[in-house]
Protein backbone atom coordinates (compact mmCIF):
# COMPACT_ATOMS: atom_id res chain seq x y z
CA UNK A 1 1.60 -1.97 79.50
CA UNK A 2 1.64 1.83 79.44
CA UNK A 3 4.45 3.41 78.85
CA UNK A 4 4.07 6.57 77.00
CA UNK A 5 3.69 9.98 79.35
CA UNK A 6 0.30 10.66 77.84
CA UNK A 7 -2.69 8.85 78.29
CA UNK A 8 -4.22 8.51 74.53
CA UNK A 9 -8.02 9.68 75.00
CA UNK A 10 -9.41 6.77 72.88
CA UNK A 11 -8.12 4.48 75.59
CA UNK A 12 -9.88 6.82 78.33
CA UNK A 13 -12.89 6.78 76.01
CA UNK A 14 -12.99 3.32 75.72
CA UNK A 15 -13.27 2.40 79.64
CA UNK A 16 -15.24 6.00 80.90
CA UNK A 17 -16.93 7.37 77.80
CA UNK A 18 -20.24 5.77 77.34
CA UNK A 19 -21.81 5.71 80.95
CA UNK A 20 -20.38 8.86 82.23
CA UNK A 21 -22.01 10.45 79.00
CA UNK A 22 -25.52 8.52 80.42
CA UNK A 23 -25.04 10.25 83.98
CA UNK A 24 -24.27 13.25 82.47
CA UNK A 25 -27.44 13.35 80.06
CA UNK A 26 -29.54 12.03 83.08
CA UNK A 27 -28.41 15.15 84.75
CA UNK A 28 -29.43 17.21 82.23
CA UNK A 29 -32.99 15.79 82.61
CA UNK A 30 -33.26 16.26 86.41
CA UNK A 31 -31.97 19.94 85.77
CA UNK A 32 -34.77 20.62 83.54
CA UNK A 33 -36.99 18.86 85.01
CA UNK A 34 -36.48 20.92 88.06
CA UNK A 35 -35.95 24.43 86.25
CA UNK A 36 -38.56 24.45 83.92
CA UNK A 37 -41.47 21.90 85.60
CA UNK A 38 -40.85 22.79 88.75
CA UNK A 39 -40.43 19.27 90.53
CA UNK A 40 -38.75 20.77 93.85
CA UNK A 41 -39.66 17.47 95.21
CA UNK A 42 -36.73 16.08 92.82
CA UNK A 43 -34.40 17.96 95.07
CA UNK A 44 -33.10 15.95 98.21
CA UNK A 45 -30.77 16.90 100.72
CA UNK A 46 -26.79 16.75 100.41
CA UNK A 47 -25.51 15.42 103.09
CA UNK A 48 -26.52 11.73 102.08
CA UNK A 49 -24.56 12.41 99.09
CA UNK A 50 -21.41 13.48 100.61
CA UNK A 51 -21.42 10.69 103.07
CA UNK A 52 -21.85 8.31 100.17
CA UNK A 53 -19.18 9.37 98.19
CA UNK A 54 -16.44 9.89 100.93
CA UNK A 55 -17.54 5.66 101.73
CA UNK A 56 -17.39 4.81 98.09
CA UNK A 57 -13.87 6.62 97.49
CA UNK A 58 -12.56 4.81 100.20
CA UNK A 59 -13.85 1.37 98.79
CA UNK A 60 -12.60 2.15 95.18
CA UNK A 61 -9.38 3.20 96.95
CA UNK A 62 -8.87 -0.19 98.82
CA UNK A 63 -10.07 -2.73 95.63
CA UNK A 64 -7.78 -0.36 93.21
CA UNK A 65 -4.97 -0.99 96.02
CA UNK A 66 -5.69 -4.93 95.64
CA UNK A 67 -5.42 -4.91 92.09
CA UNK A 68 -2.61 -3.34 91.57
CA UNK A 69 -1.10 -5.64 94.03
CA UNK A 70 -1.44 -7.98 91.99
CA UNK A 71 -0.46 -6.43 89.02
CA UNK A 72 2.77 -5.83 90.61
CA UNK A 73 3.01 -9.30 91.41
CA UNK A 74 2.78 -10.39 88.01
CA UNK A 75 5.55 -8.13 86.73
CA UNK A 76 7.98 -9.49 89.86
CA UNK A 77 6.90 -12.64 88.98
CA UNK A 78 8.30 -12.13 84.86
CA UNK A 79 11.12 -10.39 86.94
CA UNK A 80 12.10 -13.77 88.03
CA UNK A 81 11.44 -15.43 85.11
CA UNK A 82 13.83 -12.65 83.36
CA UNK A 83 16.38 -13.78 85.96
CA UNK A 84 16.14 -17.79 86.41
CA UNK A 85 16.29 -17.97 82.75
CA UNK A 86 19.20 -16.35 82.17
CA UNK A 87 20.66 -18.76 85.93
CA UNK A 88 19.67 -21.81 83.93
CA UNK A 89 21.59 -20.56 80.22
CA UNK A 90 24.39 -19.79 82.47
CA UNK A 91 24.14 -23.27 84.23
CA UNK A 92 24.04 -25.47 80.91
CA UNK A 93 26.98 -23.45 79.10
CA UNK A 94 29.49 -23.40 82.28
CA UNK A 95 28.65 -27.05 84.24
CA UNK A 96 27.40 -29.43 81.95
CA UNK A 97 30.41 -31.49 80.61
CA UNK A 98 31.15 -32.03 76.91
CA UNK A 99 30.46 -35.26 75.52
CA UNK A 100 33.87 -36.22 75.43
CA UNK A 101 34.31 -35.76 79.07
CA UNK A 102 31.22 -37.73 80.28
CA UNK A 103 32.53 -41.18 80.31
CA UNK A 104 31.30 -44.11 78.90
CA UNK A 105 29.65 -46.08 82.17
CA UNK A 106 26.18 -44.49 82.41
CA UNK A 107 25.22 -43.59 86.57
CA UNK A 108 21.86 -43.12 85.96
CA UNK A 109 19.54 -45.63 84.38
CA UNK A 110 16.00 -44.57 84.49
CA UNK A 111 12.77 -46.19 83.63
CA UNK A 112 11.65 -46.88 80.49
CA UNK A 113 9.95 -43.50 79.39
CA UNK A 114 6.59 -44.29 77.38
CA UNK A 115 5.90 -40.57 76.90
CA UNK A 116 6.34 -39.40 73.70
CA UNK A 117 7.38 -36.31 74.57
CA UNK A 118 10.40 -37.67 77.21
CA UNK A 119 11.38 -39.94 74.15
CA UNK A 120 12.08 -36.97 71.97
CA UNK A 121 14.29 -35.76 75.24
CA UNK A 122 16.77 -38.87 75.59
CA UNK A 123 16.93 -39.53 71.59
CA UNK A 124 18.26 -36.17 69.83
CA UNK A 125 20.41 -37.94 67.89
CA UNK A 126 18.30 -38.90 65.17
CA UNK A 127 19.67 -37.67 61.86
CA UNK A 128 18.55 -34.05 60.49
CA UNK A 129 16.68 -33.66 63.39
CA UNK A 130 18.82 -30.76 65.78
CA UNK A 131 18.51 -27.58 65.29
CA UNK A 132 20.30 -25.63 62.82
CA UNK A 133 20.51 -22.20 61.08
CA UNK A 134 18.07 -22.68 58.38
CA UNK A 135 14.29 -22.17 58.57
CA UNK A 136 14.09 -20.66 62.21
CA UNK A 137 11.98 -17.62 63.07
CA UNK A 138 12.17 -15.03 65.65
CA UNK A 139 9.64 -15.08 68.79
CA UNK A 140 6.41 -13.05 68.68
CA UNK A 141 7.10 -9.40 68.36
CA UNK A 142 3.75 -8.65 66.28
CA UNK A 143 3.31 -4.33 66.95
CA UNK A 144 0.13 -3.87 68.79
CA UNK A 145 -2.26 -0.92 68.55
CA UNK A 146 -3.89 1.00 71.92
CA UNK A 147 -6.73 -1.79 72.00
CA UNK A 148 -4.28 -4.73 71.72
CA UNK A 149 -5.07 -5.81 68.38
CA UNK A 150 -1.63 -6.93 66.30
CA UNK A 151 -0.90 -4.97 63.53
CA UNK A 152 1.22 -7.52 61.86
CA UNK A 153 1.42 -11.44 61.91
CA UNK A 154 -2.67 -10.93 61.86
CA UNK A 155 -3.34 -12.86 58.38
CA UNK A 156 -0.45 -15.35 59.04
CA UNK A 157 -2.48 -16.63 62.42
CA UNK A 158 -5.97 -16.81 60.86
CA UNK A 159 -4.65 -18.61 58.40
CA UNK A 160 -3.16 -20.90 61.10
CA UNK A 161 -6.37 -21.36 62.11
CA UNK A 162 -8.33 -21.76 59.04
CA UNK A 163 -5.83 -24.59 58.24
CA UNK A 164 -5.68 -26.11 62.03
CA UNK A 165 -10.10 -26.35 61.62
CA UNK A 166 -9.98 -27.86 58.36
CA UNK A 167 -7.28 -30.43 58.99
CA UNK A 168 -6.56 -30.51 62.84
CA UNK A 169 -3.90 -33.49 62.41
CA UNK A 170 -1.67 -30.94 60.30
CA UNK A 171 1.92 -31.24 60.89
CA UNK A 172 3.66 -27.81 61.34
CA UNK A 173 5.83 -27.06 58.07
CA UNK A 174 7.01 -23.63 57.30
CA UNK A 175 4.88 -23.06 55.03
CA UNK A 176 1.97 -23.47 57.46
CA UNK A 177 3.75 -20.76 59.47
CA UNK A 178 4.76 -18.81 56.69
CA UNK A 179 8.26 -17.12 55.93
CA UNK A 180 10.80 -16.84 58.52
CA UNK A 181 11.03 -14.06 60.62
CA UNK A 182 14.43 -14.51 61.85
CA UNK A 183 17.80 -16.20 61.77
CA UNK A 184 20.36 -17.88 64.05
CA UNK A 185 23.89 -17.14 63.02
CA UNK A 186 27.12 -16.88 64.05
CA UNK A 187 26.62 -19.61 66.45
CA UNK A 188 29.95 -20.50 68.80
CA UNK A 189 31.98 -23.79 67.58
CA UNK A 190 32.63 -24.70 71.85
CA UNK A 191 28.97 -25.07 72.41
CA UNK A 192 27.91 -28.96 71.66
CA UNK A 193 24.19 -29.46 71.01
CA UNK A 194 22.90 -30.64 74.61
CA UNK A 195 23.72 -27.10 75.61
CA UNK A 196 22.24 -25.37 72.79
CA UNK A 197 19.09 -27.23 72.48
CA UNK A 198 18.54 -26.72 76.40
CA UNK A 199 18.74 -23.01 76.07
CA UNK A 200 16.82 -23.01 72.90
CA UNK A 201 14.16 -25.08 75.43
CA UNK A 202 14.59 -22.35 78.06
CA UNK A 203 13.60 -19.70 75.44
CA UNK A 204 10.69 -21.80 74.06
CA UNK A 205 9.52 -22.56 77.92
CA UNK A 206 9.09 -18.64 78.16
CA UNK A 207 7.33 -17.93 75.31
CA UNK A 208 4.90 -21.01 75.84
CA UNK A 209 4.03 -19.80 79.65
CA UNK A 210 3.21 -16.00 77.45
CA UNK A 211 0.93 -17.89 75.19
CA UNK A 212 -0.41 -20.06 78.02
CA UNK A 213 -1.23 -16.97 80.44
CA UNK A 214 -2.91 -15.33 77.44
CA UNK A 215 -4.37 -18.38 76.10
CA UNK A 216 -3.07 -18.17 72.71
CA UNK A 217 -1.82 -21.43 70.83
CA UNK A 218 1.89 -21.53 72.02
CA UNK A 219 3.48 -24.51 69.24
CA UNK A 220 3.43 -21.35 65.96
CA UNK A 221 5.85 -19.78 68.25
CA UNK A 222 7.91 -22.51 69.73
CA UNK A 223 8.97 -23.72 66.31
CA UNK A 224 12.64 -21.95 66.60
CA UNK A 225 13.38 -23.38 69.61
CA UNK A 226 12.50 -26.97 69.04
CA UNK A 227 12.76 -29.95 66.76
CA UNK A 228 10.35 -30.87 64.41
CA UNK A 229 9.38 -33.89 66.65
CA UNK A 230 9.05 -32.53 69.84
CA UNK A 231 6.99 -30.11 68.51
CA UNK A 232 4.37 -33.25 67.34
CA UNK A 233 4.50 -35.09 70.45
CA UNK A 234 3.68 -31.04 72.03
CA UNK A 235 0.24 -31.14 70.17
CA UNK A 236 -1.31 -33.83 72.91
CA UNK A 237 -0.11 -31.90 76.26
CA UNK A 238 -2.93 -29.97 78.10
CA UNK A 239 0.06 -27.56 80.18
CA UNK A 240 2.80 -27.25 77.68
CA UNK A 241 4.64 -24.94 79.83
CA UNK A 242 4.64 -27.29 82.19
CA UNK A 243 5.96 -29.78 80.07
CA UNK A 244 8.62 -28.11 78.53
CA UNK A 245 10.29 -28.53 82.17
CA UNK A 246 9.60 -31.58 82.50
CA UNK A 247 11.09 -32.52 78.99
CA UNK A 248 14.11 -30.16 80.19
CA UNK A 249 14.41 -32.39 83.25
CA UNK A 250 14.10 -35.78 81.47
CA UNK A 251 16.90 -34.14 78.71
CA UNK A 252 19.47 -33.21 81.29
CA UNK A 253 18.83 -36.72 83.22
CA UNK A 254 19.92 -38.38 80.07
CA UNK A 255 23.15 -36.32 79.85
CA UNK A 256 23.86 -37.38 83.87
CA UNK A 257 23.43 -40.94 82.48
CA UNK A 258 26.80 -40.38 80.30
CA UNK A 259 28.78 -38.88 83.53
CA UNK A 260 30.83 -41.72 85.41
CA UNK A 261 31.92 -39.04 88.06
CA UNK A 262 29.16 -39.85 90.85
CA UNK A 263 30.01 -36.55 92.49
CA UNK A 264 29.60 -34.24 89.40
CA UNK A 265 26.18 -36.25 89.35
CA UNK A 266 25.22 -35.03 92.74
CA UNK A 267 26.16 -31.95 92.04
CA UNK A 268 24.83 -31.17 88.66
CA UNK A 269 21.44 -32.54 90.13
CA UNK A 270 21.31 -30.65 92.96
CA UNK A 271 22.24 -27.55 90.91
CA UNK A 272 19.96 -27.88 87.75
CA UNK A 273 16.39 -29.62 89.90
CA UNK A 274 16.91 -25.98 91.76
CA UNK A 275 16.64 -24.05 88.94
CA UNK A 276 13.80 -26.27 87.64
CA UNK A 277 12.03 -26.24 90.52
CA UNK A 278 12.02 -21.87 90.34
CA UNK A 279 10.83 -21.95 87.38
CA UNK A 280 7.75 -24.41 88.57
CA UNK A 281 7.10 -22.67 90.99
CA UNK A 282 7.03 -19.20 89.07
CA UNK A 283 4.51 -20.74 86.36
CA UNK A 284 2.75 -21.97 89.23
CA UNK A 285 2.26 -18.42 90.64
CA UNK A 286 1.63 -16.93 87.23
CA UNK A 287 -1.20 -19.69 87.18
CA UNK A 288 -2.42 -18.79 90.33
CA UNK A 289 -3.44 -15.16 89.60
CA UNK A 290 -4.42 -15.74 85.83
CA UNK A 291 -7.17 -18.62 87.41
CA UNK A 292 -8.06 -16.76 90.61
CA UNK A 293 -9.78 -13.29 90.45
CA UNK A 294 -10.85 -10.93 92.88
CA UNK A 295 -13.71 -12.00 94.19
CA UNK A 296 -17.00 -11.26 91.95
CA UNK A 297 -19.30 -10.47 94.91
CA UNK A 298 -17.33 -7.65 96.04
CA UNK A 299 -16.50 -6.60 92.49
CA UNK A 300 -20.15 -6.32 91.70
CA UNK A 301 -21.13 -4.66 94.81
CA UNK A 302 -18.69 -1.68 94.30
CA UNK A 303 -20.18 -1.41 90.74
CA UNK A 304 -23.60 -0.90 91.99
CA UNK A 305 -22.76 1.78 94.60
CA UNK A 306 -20.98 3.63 92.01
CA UNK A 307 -23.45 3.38 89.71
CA UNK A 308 -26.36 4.53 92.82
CA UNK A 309 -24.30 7.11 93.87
CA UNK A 310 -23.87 8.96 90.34
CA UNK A 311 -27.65 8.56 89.81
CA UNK A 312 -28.21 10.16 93.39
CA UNK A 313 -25.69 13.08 92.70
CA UNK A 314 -28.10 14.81 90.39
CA UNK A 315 -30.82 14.71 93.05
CA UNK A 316 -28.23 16.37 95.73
CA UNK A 317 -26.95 19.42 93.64
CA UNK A 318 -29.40 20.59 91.54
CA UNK A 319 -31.06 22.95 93.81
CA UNK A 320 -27.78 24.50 94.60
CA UNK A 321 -25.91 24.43 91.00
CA UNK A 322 -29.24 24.57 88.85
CA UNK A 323 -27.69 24.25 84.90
CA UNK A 324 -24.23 23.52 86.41
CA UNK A 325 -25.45 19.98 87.43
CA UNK A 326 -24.41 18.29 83.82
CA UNK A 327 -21.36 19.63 84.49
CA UNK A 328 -20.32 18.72 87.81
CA UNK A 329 -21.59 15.49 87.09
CA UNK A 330 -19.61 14.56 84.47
CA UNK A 331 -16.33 15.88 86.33
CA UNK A 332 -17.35 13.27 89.16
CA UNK A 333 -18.88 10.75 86.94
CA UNK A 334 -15.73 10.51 85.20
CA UNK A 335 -13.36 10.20 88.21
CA UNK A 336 -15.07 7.70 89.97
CA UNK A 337 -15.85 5.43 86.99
CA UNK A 338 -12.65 5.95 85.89
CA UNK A 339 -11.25 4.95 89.21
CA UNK A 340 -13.43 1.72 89.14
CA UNK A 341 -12.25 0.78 85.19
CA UNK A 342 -8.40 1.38 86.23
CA UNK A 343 -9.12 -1.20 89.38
CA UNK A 344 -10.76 -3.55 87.02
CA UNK A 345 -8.20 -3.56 83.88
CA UNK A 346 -4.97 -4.11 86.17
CA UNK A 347 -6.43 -6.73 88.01
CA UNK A 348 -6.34 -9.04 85.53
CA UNK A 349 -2.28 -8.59 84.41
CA UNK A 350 -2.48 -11.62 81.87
CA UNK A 351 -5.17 -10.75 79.72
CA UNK A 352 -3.20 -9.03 76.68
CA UNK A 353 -4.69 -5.85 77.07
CA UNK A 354 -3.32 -2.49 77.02
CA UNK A 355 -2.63 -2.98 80.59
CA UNK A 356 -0.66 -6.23 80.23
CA UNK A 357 2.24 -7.49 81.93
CA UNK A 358 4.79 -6.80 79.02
CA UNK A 359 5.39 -10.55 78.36
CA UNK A 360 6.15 -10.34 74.59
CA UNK A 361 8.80 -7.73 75.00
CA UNK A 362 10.17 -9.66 78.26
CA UNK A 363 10.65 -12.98 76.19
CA UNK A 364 12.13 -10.69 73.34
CA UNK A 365 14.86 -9.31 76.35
CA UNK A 366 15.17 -13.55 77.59
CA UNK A 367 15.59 -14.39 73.72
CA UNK A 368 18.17 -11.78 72.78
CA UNK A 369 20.38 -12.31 76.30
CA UNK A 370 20.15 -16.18 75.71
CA UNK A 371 21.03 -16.23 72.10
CA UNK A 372 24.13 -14.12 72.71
CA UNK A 373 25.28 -15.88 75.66
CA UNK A 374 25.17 -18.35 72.91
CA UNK A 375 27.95 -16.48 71.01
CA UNK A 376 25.06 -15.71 68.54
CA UNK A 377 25.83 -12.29 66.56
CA UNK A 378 22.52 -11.86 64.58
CA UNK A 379 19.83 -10.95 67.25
CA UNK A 380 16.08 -10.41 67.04
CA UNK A 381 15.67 -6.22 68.11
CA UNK A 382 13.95 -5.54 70.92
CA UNK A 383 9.96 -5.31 71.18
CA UNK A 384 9.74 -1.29 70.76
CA UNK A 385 6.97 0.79 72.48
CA UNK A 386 3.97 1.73 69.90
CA UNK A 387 1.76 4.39 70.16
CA UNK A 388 2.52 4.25 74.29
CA UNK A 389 2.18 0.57 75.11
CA UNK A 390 4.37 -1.93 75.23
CA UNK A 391 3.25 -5.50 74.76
């Protein structure tokens, strides 16, 4: 996302550079053509013109309108996301009972989970297997430049994926993901590990829905937030977001199981499925405008007009401006194609570009507010604007 007060010209460059310089050298050729051939004919009147452009502005101004609509949708949506996650930290640390308070005559027996994934939920007992201070990493906070490319972290993924296409059943070890980026210290003594290793899920969950919208490999960055074998039985799942919440469901159903008060049952279920079922319904929206653009027929039709009308615009001054044509074209040129790039970059607010929903510094906020409410002294620093935009 932008967030610098200046515009850097290599980003305006980028969108409006190439075909306004085209209109503007084809108006250069219908000015001399006209001046110094004499082709009067090439001259037509400028009233077509005018209407055409007071249509067109209206049409850019109406699709630009729709697209940042749903740019601004996107950012609510990570809004809520922002806000649910910290609900559901808040939930597991203050409701959920200790294990010594749970009771030994288990309420809820569910079916036999064949899921490999649900297993890991239900057994986290397994020796050396929760999660402790050593080895973790911070979350993605790679700097970006103005075209989105990361400056750091860039050798450490190809790598990744060097290693992932020569031996795709490769089991992630750190030194497959290189050395750590962070540490988790300071941790409170009062917090048992259900609670932790649901919050650590919650901060995983939101930086697997980032890598899902962008359609990045999210498991290199879930490995702080989750053990070694959830992360294998991870590798098989087509949504992992998605299943993330449902391994967050099928963890906290396994904690009711140990509660013999029936009514702290009901009311931990009602409680925690509600929060659940937010955050469902948040990836589902997220989902919904990543897999559903505007649509391509009306998209392609503006893009012609413009194009038409900034070939016609030469035609319609030149007898009136004579050399001055280049440069009045290149004034318009560049608005309206400009207009028509802004309308097409925010319409797409999951793409990782420069204008990006800022997911990676929004699951940097989630991470740092979780980990603390963790009692967690040693935090990951905030993602920091670069060069304007903040990713």
């Amino acid at each position: 996302m932008i967030v610098g007060r200046r515009l850097s010209w290599r980003i305006i460059l980028r969108y409006t550079g190439r075909p306004v310089a085209i209109h503007v050298l084809f108006a250069l050729l219908i000015a001399l053509s006209y001046r110094h051939l004499e082709l009067a004919w090439m001259a037509v009147p400028s009233l077509p013109v005018s209407v055409l452009a007071a249509a067109l502005g209206v049409l850019l101004a109406f699709r630009n309108g729709s697209a940042y609509d749903r740019w601004w949708e996107a950012r609510t949506i990570w809004g809520g996301v922002v806000n649910w996650s910290r609900t559901f930290a808040r939930q597991v640390l203050t409701l959920l009972p200790p294990p010594g308070d749970r009771g030994s005559t288990p309420l809820m027996e569910g079916p036999a989970l064949t899921s490999r994934l649900l297993r890991t939920a239900t057994a986290p007992e397994a020796p050396g297997t929760l999660l402790t201070a050593a080895g973790t990493r911070g979350s993605d906070g790679a700097v970006r430049n103005q075209f989105g490319e990361a400056r750091a972290a860039r050798a450490a993924r190809e790598a990744r994926e060097a290693r992932s296409a020569s031996q795709p059943g490769a089991a992630l070890t750190d030194e497959a993901l290189g050395p750590p980026q962070g540490v988790i210290t300071g941790m409170s003594e009062g917090i048992n590990e259900d609670a932790r290793e649901l919050v650590y899920a919650q901060m995983g969950f939101v930086n697997a829905l980032r890598c899902h919208l962008r359609r990045q490999d999210p498991l290199p960055q879930l490995v702080p937030f989750f053990r070694p074998q959830v992360l294998e039985a991870l590798r098989t799942e087509q949504n992992i977001p998605s299943a993330l919440l449902l391994w967050m469901a099928t963890r906290l159903r396994h904690i009711y199981g140990q509660v013999s008060d029936a009514q702290k049952v009901v009311f931990l279920q009602v409680t925690m499925d509600g929060t659940l079922s937010e955050l469902t319904n948040l990836l589902g929206a997220c989902e919904r405008i990543k897999n559903t653009s505007i649509p391509r027929q009306y998209d392609i039709l503006l893009l012609a007009m413009t194009r038409a009308y900034l070939a016609m615009l030469p035609l319609g001054v030149v007898a009136d401006l004579g050399w001055l044509t280049p440069v009045v074209t290149a004034v318009i040129a560049f608005l309206f194609i400009g207009l028509d790039a802004v309308g097409r970059d925010i319409e797409g607010p999951f793409e990782d570009d420069v204008s990006d929903t800022p997911m990676t510094a929004l699951c940097r906020t989630i991470e740092i507010n979780l980990r603390q409410m963790l009692g967690e002294t040693e935090l990951p620093p905030p993602v920091q604007p670069q060069d304007g935009l903040l990713y």
